[in-house]
Protein backbone atom coordinates (compact mmCIF):
# COMPACT_ATOMS: atom_id res chain seq x y z
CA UNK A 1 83.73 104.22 56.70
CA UNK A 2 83.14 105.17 60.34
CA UNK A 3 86.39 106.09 62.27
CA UNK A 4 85.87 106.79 66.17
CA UNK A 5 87.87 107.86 69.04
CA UNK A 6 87.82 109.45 72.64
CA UNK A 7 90.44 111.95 71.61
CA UNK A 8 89.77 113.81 68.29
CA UNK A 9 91.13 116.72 67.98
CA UNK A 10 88.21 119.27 66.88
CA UNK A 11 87.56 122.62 67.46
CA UNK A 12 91.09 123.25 69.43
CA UNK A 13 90.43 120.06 71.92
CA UNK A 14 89.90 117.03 72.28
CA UNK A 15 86.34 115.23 72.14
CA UNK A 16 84.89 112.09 71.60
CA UNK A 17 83.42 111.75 68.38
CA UNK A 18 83.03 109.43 65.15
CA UNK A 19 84.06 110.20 61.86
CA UNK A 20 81.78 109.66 58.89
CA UNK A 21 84.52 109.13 55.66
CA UNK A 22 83.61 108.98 52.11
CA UNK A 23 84.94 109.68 49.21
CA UNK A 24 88.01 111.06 50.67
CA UNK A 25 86.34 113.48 52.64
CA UNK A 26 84.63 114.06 56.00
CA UNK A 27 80.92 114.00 55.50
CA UNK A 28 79.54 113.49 58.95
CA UNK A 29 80.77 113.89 62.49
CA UNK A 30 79.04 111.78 65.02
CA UNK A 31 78.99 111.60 69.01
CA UNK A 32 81.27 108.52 70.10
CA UNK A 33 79.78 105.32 69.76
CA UNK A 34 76.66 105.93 68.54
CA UNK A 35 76.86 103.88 65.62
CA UNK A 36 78.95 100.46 65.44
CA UNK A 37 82.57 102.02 63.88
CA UNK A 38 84.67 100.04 61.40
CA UNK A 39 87.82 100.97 63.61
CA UNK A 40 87.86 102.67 67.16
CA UNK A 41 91.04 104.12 68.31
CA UNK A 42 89.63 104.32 71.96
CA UNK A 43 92.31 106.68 73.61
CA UNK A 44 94.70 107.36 70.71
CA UNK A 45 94.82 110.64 69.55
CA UNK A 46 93.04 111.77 66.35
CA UNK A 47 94.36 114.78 64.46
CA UNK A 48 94.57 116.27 61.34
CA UNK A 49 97.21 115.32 58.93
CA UNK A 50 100.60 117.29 59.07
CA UNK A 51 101.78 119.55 56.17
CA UNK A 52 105.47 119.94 55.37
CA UNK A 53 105.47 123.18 53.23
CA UNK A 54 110.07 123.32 53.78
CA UNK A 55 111.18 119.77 52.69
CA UNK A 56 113.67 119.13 50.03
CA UNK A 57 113.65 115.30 49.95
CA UNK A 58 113.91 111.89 51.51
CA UNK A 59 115.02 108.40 51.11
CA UNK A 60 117.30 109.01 48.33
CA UNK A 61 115.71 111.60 46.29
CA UNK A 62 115.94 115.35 46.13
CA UNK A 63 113.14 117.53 44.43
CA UNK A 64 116.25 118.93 42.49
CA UNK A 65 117.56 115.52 40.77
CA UNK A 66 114.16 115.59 38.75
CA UNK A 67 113.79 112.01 39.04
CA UNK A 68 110.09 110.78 38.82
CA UNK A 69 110.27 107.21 40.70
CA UNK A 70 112.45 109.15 43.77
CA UNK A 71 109.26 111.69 44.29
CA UNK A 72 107.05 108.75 44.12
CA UNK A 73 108.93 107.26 46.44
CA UNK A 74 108.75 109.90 48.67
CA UNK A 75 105.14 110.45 48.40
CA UNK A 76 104.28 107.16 49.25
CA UNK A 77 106.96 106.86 52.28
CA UNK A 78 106.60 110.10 54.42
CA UNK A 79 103.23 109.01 55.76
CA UNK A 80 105.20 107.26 58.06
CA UNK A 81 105.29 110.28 59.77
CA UNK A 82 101.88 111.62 59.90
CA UNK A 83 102.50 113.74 56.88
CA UNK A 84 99.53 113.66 54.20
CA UNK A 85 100.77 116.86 52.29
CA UNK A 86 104.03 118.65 51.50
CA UNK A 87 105.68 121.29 49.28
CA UNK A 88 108.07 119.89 46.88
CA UNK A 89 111.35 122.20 47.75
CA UNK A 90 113.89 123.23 45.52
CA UNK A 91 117.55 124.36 45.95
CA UNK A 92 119.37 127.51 44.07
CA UNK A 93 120.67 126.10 41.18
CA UNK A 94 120.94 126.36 37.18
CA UNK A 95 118.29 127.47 35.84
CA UNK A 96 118.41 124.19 33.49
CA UNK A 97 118.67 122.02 36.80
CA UNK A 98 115.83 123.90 38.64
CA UNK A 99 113.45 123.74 35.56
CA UNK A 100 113.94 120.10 34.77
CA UNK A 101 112.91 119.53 38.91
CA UNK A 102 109.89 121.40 38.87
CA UNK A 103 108.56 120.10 35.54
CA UNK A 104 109.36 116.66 37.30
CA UNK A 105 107.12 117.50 39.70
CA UNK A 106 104.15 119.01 37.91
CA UNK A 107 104.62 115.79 35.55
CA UNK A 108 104.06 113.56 38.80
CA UNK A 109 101.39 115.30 40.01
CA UNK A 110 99.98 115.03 36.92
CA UNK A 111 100.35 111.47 35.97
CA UNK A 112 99.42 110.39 39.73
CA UNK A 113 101.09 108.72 42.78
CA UNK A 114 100.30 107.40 46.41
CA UNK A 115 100.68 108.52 49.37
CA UNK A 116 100.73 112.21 50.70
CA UNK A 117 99.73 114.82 48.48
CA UNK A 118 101.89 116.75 46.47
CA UNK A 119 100.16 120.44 47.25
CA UNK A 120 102.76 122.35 45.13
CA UNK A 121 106.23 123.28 44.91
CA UNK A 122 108.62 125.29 47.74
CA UNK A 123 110.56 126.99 45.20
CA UNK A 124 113.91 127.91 47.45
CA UNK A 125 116.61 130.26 45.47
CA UNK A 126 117.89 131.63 43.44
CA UNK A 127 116.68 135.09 45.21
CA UNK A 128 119.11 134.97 48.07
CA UNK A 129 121.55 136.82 50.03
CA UNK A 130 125.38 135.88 49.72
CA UNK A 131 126.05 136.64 53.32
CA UNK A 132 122.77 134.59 54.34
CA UNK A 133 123.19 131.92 51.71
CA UNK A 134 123.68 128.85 54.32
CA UNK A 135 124.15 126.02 51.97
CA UNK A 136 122.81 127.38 48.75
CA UNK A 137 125.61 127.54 45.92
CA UNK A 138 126.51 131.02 45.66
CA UNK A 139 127.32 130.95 41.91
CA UNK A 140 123.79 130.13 41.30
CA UNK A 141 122.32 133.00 43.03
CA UNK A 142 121.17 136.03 40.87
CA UNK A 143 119.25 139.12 41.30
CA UNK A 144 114.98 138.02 40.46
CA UNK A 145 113.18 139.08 37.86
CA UNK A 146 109.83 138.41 36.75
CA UNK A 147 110.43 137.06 33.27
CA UNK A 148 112.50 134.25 34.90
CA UNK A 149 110.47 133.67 37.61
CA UNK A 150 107.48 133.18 34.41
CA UNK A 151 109.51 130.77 32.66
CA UNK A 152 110.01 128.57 36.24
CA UNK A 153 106.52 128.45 36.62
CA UNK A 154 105.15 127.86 32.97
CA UNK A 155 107.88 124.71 33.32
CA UNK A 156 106.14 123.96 36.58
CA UNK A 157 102.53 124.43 35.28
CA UNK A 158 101.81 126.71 37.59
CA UNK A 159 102.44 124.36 40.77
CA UNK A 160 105.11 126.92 42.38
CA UNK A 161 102.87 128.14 45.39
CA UNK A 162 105.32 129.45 47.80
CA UNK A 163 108.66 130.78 47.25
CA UNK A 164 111.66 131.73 49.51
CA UNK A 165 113.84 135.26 48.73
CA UNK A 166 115.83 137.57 49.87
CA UNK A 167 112.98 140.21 49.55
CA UNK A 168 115.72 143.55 49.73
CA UNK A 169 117.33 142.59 46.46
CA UNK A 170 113.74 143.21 44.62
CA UNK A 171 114.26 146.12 42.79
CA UNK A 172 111.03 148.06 43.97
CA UNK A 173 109.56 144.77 45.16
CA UNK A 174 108.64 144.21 41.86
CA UNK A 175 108.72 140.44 41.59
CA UNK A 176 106.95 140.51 45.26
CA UNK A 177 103.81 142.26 43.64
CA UNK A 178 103.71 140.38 40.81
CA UNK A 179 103.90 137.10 43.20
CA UNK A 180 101.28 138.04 45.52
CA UNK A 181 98.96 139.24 42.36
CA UNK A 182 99.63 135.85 41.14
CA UNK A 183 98.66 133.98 44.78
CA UNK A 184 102.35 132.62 45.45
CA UNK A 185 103.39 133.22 48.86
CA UNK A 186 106.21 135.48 49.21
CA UNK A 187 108.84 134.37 52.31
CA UNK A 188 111.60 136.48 53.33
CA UNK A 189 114.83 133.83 53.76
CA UNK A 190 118.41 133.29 53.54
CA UNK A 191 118.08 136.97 53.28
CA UNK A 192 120.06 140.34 55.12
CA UNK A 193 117.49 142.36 55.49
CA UNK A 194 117.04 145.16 58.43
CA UNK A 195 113.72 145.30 60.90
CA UNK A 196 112.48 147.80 58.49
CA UNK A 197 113.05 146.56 55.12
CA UNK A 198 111.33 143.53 56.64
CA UNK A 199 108.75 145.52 58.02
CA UNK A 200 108.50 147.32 54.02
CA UNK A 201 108.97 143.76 52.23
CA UNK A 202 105.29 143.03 54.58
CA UNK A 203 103.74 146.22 53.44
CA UNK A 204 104.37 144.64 49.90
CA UNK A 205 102.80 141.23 49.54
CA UNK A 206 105.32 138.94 51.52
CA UNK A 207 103.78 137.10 54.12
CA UNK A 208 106.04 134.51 55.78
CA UNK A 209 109.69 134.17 56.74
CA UNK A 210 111.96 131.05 55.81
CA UNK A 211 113.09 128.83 59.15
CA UNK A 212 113.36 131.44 61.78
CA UNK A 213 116.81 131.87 63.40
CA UNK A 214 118.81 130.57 60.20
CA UNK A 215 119.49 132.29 57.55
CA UNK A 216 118.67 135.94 58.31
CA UNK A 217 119.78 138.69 60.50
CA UNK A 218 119.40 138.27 64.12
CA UNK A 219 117.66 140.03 66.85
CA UNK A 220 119.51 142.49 69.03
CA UNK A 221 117.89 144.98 71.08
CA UNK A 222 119.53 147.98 69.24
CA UNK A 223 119.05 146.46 65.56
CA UNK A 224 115.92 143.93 65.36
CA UNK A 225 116.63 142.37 62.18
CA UNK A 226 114.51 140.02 60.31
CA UNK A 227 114.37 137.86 64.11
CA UNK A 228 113.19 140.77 65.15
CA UNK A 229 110.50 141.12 62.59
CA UNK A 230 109.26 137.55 63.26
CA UNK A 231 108.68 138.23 66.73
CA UNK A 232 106.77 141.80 65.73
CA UNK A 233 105.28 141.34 63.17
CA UNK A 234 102.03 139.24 64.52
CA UNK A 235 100.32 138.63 61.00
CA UNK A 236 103.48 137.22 59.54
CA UNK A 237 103.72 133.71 59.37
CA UNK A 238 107.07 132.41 59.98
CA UNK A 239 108.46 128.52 59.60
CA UNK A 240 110.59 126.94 61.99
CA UNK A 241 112.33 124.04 61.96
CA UNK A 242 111.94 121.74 65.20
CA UNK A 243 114.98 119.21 65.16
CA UNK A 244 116.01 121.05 68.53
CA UNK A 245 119.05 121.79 66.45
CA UNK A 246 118.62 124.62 64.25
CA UNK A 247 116.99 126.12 67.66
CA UNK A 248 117.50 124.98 71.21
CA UNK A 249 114.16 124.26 72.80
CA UNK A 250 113.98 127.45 75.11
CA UNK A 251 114.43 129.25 71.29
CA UNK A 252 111.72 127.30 70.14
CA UNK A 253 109.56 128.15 73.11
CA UNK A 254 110.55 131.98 72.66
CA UNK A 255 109.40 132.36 69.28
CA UNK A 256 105.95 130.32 69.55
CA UNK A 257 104.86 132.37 72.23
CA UNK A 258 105.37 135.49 71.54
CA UNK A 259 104.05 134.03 67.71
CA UNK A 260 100.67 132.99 69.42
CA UNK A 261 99.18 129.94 68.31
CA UNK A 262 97.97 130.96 64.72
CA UNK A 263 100.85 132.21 62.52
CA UNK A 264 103.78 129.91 63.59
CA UNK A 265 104.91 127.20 60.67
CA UNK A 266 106.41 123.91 61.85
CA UNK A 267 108.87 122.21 58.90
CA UNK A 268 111.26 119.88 58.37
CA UNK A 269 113.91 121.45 56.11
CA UNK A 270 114.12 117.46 55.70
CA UNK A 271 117.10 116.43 52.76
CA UNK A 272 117.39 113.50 50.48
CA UNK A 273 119.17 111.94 53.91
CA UNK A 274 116.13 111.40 55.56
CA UNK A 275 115.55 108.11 56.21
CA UNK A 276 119.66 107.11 56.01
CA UNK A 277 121.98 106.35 59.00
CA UNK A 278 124.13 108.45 60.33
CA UNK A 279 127.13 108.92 58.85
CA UNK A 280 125.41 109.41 55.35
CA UNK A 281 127.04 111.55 52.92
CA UNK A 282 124.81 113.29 49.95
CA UNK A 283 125.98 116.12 47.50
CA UNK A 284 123.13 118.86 48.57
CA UNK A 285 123.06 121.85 46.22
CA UNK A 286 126.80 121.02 44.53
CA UNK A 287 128.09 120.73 48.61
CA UNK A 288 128.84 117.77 49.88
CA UNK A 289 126.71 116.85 53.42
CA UNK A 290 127.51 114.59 55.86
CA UNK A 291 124.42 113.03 58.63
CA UNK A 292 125.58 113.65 62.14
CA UNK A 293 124.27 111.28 64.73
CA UNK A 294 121.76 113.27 65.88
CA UNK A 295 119.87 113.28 62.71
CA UNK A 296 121.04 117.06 61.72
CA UNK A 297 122.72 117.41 58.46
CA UNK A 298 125.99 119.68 57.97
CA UNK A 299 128.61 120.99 55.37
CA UNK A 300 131.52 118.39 55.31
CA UNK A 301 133.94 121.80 53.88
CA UNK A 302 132.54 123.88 57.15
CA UNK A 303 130.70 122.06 59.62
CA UNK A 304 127.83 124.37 59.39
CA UNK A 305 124.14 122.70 59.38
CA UNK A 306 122.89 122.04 56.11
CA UNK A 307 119.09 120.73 56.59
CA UNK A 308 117.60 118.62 58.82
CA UNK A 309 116.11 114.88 58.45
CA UNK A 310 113.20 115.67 60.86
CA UNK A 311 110.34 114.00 61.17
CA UNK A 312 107.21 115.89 61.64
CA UNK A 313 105.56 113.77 64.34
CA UNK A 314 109.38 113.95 66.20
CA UNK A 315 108.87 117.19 65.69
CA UNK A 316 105.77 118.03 67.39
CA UNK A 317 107.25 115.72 70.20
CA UNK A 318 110.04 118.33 70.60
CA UNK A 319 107.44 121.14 70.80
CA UNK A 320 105.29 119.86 73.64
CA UNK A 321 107.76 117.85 75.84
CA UNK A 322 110.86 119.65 75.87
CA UNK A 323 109.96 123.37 74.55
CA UNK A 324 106.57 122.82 76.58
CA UNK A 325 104.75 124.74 73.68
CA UNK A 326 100.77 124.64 74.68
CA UNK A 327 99.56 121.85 72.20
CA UNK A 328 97.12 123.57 70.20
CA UNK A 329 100.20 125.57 69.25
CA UNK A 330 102.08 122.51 68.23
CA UNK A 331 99.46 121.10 66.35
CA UNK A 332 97.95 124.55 64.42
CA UNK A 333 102.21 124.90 63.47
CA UNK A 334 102.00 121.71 61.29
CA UNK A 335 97.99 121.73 59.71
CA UNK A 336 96.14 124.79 59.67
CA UNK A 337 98.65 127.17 59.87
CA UNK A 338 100.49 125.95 56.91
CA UNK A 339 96.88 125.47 55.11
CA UNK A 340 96.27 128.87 55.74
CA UNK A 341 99.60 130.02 54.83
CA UNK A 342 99.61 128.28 51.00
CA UNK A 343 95.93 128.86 50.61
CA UNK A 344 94.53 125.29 50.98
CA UNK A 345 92.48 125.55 54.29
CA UNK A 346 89.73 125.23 52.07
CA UNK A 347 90.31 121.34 52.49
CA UNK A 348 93.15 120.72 54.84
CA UNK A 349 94.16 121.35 58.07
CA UNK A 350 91.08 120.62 60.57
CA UNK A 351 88.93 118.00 61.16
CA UNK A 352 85.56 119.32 60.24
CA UNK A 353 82.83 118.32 57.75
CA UNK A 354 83.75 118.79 54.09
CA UNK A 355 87.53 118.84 54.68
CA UNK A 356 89.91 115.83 53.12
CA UNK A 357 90.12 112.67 55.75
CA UNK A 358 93.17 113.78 56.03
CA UNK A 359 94.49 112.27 59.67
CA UNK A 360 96.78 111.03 61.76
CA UNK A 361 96.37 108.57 64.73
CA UNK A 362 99.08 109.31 67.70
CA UNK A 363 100.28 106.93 69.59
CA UNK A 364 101.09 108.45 73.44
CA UNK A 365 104.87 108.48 72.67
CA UNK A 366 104.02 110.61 69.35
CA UNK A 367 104.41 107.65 66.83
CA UNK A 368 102.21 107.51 64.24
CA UNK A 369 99.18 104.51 64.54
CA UNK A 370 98.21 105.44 61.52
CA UNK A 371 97.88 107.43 58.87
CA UNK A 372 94.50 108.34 56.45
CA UNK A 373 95.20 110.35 52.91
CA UNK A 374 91.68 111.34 51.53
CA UNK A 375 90.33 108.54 53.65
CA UNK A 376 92.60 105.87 52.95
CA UNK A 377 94.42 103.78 55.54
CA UNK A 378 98.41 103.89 54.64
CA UNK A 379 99.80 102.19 57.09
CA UNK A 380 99.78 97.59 57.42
């Protein structure tokens, strides 16, 4: 199949080109209308597909109620959006309820399912702060340890690639070593850590921080905190959510550029909510959650924000029109960067020769055309 367009988005612009796609991948990339196309999206834009590595659910479902037909679901849904890969996220819970969700998703990913991939599993808690803790259930929150963490993933079959903690309550960074040694990304969130045991959790295998802003200690000119670290630390990735909520757009604007345009994550922090009216009300975590009308989630016993029901291509609308982030910024924060961050940039993230067809066709007011999963057209 021959996809063309004036505006593809290669090599951090936009050209005119023609994709070759077969066999879910990109085999050939051609000057503009050399060849007669099967579809030509003339002056839409063509870019990669977006990839959610902070989302705990949609339409229903939450990665935590272990229920195979609600991930499905999912899966085959949040294309919608322009998203063609995600991380499955947990919340702290049991350790009954948290194994029974991520051997739901290894058995999905196993058995098969439409839609956006499934690249793994965001595993969220129990490794937190109490101060920090946002909406995570505080009786659920212990102190990590490897030989827990081994039993999580053996019940997730090894699908846990990325994993949110609280990186000063690791006894000699122990489970951080044995994480990195193992390839699972080690993020510093929901977590009270100084400037300098962030700087020291860094020095020891962890390489992102969990939504920027919330959850963590924030930046003051006299004691940095992990906000601080973010900012500093240029190597570190860090996700962010862009509802314009969590983060006010001159916020968002802050952090991206002094982040540059290679290391900044864009996610969702999307609940089971997504996709519900306002007004909604979910149990999230053992806490009840209530939608507010503008799409941000919150704590019916406090009022405090809970999660988001972003969607990605909203959010890269936020970025460039109203935090008037430069647009290769936008776009690297929700496909390579992520890639890069989870280790798949092998295959996703660009559009290049050899990577997945994974892409997403913009319309000018950032709706999504169109979406393409390995090559195949998602959208009537």
């Amino acid at each position: 199949m021959l996809i063309q367009g004036k505006k593809v988005w290669i090599a951090d612009q936009f050209v005119s080109a023609a994709l070759d796609v077969r066999d879910g991948k990109i085999t050939d990339i051609l000057p503009y209308g050399n060849q007669t196309a099967d579809v030509d999206y003339n002056d839409l834009r063509i870019v990669p597909g977006f990839l959610d590595i902070h989302c705990h659910g949609a339409y229903g479902f939450d990665t935590n109620d272990a229920n195979e037909e609600g991930l499905r679901n999912w899966t085959k849904h949040v294309v919608d959006e322009g998203v063609t890969g995600f991380l499955a996220t947990t919340i702290t819970q049991s350790e009954e309820v948290l194994t029974k969700a991520v051997a739901n998703v290894a058995k999905v990913m196993e058995d098969g399912y439409e839609g956006a991939e499934i690249l793994g599993i965001h595993f969220e808690g129990p490794y937190l702060d109490m101060v920090y803790k946002g909406a995570q259930p505080e009786q659920y929150i212990v102190k990590p340890t490897i030989e827990q963490f081994q039993r999580y993933q053996e019940a997730a079959k090894g699908n846990i690639r990325y994993i949110t903690m609280a990186t000063e309550t690791d006894e000699d960074f122990a489970l951080t070593h044995y994480l990195t040694r193992q390839g699972v990304t080690v993020s510093i969130g929901h977590s009270a850590a100084t400037y300098d045991q962030a700087v020291m959790a860094y020095a020891h295998g962890a390489r992102s921080m969990t939504h920027v802003y919330n959850g963590m200690t924030p930046f003051n000119h006299r004691a940095n905190g992990l906000v601080g670290a973010a900012y500093r630390i240029r190597t570190m990735y860090g996700e962010i959510i862009c509802d314009g909520n969590h983060s006010t757009a001159a916020a968002l604007n802050n952090y991206f550029m002094s982040k540059g345009p290679d290391y900044s994550i864009m996610v969702s922090d999307a609940l089971m909510a997504k996709g519900s009216p306002a007004g909604s009300r979910y149990i999230f975590g053992g806490n009840e959650i209530e939608i507010y009308p503008d799409g941000s989630a919150h704590l019916t016993s406090t009022g405090g924000l809970a999660g988001s029901t972003l969607k990605l291509n909203n959010g890269l609308r936020i970025l460039v029109e109203e935090a008037m982030v430069p647009f290769n910024y936008a776009i690297n924060s929700c496909t390579i960067n992520p890639a890069r961050c989870i280790g798949v940039d092998d295959r996703k993230g660009q559009i290049k020769v050899g990577m997945d067809a994974d892409l997403v066709v913009l319309e000018p007011d950032y709706q999504v055309r169109q979406t393409y999963c390995m090559g195949k057209a998602q959208l009537p």
